[in-house]
Protein backbone atom coordinates (compact mmCIF):
# COMPACT_ATOMS: atom_id res chain seq x y z
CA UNK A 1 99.99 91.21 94.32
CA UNK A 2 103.45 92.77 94.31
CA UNK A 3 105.92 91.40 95.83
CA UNK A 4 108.17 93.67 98.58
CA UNK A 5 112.14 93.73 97.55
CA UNK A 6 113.74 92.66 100.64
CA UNK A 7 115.57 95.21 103.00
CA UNK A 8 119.26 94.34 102.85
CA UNK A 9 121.97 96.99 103.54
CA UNK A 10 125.31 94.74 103.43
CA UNK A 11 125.58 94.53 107.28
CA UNK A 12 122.29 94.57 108.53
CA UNK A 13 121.34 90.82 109.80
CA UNK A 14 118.72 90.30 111.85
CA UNK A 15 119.23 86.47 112.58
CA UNK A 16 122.12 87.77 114.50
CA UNK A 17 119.79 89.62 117.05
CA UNK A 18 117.26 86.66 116.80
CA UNK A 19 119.98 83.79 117.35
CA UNK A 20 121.09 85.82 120.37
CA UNK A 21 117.63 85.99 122.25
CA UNK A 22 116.78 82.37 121.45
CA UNK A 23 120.36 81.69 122.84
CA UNK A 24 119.92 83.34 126.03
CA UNK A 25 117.11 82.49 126.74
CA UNK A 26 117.03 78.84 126.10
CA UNK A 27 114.50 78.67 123.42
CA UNK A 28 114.28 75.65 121.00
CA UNK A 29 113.49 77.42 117.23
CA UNK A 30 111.97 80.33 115.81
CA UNK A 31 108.75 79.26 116.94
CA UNK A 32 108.99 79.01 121.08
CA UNK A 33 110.97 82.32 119.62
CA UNK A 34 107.65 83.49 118.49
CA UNK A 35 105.80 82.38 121.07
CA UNK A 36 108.31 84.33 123.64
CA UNK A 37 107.93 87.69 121.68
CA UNK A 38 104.24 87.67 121.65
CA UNK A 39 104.15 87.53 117.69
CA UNK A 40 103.41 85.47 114.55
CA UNK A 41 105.50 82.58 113.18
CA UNK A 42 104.99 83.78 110.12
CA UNK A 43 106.53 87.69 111.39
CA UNK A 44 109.67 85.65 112.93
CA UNK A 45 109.97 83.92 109.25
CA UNK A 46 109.53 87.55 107.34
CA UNK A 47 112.60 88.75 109.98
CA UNK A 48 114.73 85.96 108.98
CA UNK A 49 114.16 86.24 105.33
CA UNK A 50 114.17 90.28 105.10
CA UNK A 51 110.94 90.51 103.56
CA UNK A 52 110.70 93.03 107.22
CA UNK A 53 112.43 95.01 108.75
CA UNK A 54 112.32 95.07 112.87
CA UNK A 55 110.34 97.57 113.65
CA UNK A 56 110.45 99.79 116.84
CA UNK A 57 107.72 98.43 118.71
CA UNK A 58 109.34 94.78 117.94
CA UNK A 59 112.52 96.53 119.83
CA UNK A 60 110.84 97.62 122.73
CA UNK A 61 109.15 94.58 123.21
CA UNK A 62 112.36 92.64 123.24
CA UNK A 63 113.52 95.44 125.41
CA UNK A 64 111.01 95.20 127.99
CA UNK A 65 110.81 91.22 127.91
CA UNK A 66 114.76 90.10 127.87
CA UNK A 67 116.64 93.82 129.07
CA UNK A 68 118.66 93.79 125.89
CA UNK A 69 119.06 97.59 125.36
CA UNK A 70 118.21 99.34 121.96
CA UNK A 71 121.83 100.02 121.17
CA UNK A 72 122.82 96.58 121.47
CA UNK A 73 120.26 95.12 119.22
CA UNK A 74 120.96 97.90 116.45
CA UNK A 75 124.77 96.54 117.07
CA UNK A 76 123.76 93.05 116.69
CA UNK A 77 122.11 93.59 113.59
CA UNK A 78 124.63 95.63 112.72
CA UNK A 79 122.97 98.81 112.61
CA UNK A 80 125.49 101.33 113.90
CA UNK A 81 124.52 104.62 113.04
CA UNK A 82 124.88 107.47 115.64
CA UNK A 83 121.11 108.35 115.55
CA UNK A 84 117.53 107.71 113.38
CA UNK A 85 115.80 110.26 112.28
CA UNK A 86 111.36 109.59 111.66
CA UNK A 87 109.88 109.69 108.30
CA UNK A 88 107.48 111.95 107.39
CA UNK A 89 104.97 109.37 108.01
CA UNK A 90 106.11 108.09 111.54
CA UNK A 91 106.63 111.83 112.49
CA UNK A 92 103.04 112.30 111.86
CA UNK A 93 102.08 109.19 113.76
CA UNK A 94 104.11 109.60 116.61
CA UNK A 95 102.63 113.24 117.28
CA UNK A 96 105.94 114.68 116.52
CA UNK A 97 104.15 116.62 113.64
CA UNK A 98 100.53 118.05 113.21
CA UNK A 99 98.75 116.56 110.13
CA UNK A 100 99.03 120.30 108.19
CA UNK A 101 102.62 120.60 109.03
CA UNK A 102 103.47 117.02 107.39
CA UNK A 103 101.09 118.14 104.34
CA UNK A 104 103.01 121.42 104.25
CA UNK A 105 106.05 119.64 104.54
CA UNK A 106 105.45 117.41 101.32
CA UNK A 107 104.30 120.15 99.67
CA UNK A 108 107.48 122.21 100.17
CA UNK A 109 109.78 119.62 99.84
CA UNK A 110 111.39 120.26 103.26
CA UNK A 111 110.23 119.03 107.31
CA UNK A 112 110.41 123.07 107.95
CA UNK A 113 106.91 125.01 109.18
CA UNK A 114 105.62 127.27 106.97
């Protein structure tokens, strides 16, 4: 089984974002933290230690269950670029791109049509 390398850009910290909710909120550890969320201890732990990253749907649910707006969790985490572009992969997924524009697009090298 490999083993992921962790994501860690020098500034991005996602305990920062995680300490923040279960401060506001009142919660007791990582696992009422959990609990709040709607997800796995074990997802909370992966967070912590960087073996994941938080992914978009992780966002918007702490967006739709404590108000705290996407910029200001990419802040808090200290993820402050201007804008994010989609992968290839997540383009495909998120119906941004047909399936034979995304092959044509690996083929070519490039995200333009053919």
């Amino acid at each position: 089984m490999k083993h992921k390398t962790p994501f860690n850009p020098p500034q991005y910290d996602p305990n920062r974002l995680l300490n923040t909710i279960i401060r506001r909120f009142g919660l007791r550890n990582d696992s009422d933290l959990a609990r709040f969320l709607e997800a796995q201890p074990s997802h909370i732990s992966k967070l912590r230690n960087r073996r994941l990253r938080v992914s978009p749907e992780l966002m918007i649910r702490i967006h739709e269950l404590t108000g705290i707006g996407i910029r200001e969790m990419r802040s808090l985490m200290g993820d402050n670029r201007r804008y994010c572009s989609l992968s290839r992969r997540n383009a495909y997924i998120s119906g941004k791109l047909g399936q034979d524009q995304v092959v044509d697009a690996h083929l070519s090298g490039s995200m333009a049509e053919r």
